[in-house]
Protein backbone atom coordinates (compact mmCIF):
# COMPACT_ATOMS: atom_id res chain seq x y z
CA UNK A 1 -18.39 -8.74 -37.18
CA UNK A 2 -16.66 -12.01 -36.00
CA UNK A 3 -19.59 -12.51 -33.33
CA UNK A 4 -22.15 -12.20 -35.88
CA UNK A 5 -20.75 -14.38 -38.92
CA UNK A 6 -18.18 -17.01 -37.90
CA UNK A 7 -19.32 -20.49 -36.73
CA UNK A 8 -21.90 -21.88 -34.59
CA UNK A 9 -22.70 -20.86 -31.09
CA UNK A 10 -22.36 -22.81 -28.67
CA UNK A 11 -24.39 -23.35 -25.36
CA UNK A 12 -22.35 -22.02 -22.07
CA UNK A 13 -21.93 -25.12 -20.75
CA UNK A 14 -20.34 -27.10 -23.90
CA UNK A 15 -16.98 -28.63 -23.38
CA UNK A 16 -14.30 -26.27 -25.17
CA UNK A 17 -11.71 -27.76 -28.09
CA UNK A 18 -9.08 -26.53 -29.61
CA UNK A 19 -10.29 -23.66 -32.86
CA UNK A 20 -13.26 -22.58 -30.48
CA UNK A 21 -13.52 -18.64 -30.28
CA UNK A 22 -14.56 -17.11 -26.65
CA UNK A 23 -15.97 -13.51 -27.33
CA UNK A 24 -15.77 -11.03 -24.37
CA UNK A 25 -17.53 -7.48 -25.89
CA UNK A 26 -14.33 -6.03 -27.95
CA UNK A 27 -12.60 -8.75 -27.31
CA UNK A 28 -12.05 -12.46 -28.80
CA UNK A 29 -9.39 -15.41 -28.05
CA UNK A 30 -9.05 -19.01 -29.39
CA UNK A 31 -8.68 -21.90 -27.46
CA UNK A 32 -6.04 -23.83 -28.17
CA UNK A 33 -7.53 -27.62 -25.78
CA UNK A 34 -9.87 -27.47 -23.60
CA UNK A 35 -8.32 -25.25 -20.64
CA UNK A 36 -5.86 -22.97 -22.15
CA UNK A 37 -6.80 -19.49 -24.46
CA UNK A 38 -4.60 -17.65 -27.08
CA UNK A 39 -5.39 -14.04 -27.44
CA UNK A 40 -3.88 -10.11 -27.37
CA UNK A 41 -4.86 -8.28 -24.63
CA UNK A 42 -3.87 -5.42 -22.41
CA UNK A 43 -3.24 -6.78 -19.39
CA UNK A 44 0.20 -8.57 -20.92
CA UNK A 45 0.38 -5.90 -23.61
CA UNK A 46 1.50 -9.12 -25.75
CA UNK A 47 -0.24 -12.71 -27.07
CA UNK A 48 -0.27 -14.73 -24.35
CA UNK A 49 -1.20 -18.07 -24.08
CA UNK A 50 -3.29 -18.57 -20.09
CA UNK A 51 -5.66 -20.48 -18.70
CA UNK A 52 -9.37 -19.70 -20.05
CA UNK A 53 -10.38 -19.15 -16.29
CA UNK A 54 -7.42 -16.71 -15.43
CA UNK A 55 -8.45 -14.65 -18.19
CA UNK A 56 -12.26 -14.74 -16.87
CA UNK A 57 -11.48 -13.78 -13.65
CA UNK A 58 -8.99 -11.27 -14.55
CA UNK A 59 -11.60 -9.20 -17.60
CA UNK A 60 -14.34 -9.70 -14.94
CA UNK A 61 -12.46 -8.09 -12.06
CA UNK A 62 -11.41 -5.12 -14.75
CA UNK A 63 -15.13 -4.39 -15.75
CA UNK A 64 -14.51 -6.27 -18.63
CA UNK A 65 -17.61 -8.07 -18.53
CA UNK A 66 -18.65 -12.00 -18.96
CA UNK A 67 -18.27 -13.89 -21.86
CA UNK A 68 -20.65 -13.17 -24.38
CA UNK A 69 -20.49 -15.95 -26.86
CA UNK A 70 -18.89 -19.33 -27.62
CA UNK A 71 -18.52 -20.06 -31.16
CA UNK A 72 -17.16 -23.40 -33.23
CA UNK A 73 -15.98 -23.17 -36.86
């Protein structure tokens, strides 16, 4: 339900801020600047705060899939 009714999407290429979501499928984080993601996630067991490419790489390599939306409140 987030994907479909919280803010506006944003094109893939759009510089990232601080509040913008990142939606993998099951999945969402919040960026917290530019770089750097907060989110839950299995791989840490725990909130961790990472850089938004580490967690790319890492859900990509664990058939986790690509990012399927970019979203700003």
């Amino acid at each position: 339900m987030q994907i479909t009714e919280l803010g506006d999407t944003l094109p893939p290429d759009a510089p990232l801020q601080r509040g913008d979501l990142i939606f993998w499928q099951g999945h969402v984080g919040v960026m917290t600047d530019p770089k750097t993601l907060i989110h839950a996630n299995a791989h840490h067991m725990a909130v961790a705060i990472e850089p938004l490419a580490n967690a790319v790489a890492r859900i990509q390599a664990a058939s986790g899939g690509d990012i399927t939306a970019l979203k700003r409140l």
